[in-house]
Protein backbone atom coordinates (compact mmCIF):
# COMPACT_ATOMS: atom_id res chain seq x y z
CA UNK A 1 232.81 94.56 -57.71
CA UNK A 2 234.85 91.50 -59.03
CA UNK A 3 232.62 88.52 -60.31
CA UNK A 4 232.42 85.45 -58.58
CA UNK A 5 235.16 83.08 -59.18
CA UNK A 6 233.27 79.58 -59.49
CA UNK A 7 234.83 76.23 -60.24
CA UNK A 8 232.58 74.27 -62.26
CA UNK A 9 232.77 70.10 -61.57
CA UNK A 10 232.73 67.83 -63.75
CA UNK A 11 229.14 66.74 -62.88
CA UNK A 12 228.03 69.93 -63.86
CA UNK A 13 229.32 69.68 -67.89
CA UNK A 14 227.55 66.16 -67.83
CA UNK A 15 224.25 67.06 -67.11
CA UNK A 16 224.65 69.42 -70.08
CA UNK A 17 223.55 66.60 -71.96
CA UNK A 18 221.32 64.41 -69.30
CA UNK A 19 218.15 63.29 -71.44
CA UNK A 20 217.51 61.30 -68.16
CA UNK A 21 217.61 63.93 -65.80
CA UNK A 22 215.38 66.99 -67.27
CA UNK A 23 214.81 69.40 -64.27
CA UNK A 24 218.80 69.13 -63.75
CA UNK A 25 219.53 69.50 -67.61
CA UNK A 26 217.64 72.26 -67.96
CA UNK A 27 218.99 74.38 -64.92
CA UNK A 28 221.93 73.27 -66.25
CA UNK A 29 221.36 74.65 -69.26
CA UNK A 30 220.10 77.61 -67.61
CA UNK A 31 223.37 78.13 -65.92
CA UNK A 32 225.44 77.89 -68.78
CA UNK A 33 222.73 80.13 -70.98
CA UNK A 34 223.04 83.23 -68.25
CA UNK A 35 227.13 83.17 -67.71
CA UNK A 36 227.82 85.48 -70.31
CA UNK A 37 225.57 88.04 -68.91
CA UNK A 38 226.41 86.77 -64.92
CA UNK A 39 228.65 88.16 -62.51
CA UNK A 40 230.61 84.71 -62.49
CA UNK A 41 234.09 83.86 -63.97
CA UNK A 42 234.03 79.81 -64.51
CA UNK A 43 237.25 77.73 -63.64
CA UNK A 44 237.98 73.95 -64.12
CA UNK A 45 241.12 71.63 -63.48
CA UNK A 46 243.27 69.10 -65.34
CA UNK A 47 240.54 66.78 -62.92
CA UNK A 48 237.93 67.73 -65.06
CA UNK A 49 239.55 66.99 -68.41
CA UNK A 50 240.79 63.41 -67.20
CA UNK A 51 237.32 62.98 -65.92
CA UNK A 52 236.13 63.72 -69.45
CA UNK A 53 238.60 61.70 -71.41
CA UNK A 54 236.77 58.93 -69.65
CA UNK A 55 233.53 59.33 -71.30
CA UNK A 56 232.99 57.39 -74.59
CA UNK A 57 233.93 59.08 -77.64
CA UNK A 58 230.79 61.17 -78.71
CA UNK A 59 229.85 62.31 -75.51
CA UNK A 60 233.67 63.30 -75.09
CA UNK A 61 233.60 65.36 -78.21
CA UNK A 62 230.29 67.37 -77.11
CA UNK A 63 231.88 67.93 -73.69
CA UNK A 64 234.85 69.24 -75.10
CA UNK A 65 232.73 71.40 -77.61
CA UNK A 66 230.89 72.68 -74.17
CA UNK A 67 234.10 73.83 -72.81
CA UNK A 68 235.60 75.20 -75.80
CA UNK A 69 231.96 77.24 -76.14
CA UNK A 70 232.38 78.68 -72.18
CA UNK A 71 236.51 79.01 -71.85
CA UNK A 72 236.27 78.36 -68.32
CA UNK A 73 239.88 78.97 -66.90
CA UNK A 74 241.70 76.18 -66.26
CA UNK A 75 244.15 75.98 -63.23
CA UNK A 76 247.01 74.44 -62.72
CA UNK A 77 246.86 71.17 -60.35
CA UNK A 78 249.79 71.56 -57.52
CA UNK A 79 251.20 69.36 -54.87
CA UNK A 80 249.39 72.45 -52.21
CA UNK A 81 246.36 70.70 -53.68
CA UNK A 82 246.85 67.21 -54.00
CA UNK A 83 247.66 67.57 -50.04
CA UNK A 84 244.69 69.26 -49.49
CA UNK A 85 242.82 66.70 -51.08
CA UNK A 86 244.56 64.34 -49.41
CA UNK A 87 243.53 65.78 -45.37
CA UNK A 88 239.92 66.01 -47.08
CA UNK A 89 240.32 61.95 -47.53
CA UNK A 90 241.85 61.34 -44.42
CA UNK A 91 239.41 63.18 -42.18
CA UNK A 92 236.21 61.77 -43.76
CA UNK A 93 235.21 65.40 -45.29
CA UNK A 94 235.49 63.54 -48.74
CA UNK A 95 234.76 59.29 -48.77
CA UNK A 96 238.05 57.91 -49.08
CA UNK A 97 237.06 56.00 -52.50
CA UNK A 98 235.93 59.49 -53.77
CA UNK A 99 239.72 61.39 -54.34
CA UNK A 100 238.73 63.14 -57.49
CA UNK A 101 235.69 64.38 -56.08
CA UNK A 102 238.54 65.66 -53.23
CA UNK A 103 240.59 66.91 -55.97
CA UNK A 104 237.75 69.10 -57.16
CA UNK A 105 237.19 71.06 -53.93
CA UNK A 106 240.92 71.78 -53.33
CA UNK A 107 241.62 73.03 -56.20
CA UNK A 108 238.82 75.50 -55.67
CA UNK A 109 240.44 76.23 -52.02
CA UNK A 110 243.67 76.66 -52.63
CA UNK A 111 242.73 79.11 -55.59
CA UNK A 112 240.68 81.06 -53.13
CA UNK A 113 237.30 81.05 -55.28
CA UNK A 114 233.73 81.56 -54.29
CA UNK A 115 232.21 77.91 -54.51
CA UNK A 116 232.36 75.01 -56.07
CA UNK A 117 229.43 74.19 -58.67
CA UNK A 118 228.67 70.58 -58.49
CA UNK A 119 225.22 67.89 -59.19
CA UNK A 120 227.31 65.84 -57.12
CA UNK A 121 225.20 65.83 -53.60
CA UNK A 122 226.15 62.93 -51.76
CA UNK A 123 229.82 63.83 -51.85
CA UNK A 124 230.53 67.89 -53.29
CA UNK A 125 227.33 70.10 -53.08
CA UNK A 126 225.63 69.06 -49.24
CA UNK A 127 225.57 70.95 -45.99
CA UNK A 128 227.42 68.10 -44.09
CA UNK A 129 230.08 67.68 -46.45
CA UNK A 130 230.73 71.52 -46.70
CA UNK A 131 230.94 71.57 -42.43
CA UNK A 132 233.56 69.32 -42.57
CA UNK A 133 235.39 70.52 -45.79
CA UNK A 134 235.45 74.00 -43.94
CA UNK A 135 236.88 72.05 -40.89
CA UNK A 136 239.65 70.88 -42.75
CA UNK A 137 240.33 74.06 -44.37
CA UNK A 138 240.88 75.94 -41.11
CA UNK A 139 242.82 72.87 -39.88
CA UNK A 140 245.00 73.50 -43.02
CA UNK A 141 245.31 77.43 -42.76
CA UNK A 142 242.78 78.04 -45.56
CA UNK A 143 240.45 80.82 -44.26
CA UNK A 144 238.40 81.57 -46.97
CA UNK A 145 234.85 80.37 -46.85
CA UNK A 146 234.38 78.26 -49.92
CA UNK A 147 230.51 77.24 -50.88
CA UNK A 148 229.18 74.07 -52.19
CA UNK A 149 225.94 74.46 -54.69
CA UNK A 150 224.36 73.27 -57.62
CA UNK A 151 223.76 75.27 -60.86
CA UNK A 152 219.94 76.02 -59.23
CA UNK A 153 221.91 78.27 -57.10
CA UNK A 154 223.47 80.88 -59.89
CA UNK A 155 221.37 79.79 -62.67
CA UNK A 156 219.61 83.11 -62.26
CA UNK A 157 220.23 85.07 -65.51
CA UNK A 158 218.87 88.47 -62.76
């Protein structure tokens, strides 16, 4: 059985490091502690790296040390994707102020993986938002279920 294929938001790589958050630091943590021994393979995007560039400069280096540590694989962002994101935006699946956050979920669409791993409820990881980012996707020709969870959902190390 080939492991799930999960793209891993930026979100997700912050909260790594949330002092202010515990119970989402720690299953966090948690996620990050069980991949080696999961059935996931981890992705990420040039979205997630400019999101990270934006951090200041020590929190930047201990995301990029977080990275380096887990070697997610890192896919290429296209024009297929960029329209994607784009219909997400224009049909209210994503808020239109929110086009990274659009960015995020087609680049897991287009690359056909299993779900997107995101802290981000209001916008990523929420039953709503899912309905209507599946709407799009069949609107779009893009067939393949694609879920939208938090680390609590594959933090299980079982």
């Amino acid at each position: 059985m080939r492991p799930l294929h999960l793209y891993v938001e930026t979100s997700v790589w912050n909260f790594y490091f949330a002092d202010d958050a515990p119970e989402k630091r720690d299953a966090t943590i948690a996620f990050f502690d069980c991949l080696p021994a999961s059935p996931y393979e981890i992705f990420v995007s040039p979205v997630v790296s400019t999101e990270i560039a934006k951090a200041e400069p020590e929190k930047r280096q201990r995301l990029g040390e977080l990275l380096e540590r887990h070697s997610p694989v890192s896919l290429e962002f296209t024009e297929e994707m960029a329209e994607l994101a784009r219909q997400y935006l224009a049909h209210g699946a994503i808020p239109p102020g929110k086009p990274e956050d659009a960015m995020h979920v087609a680049c897991a669409t287009v690359s056909e993986l299993d779900a997107v791993i995101s802290w981000n409820m209001k916008h990523i990881a929420n039953l709503r938002r899912q309905e209507r980012i599946q709407a799009v996707n069949m609107l779009n020709g893009y067939h393949k279920p694609l879920s939208l969870i938090t680390p609590m959902e594959v933090s299980s190390c079982e």
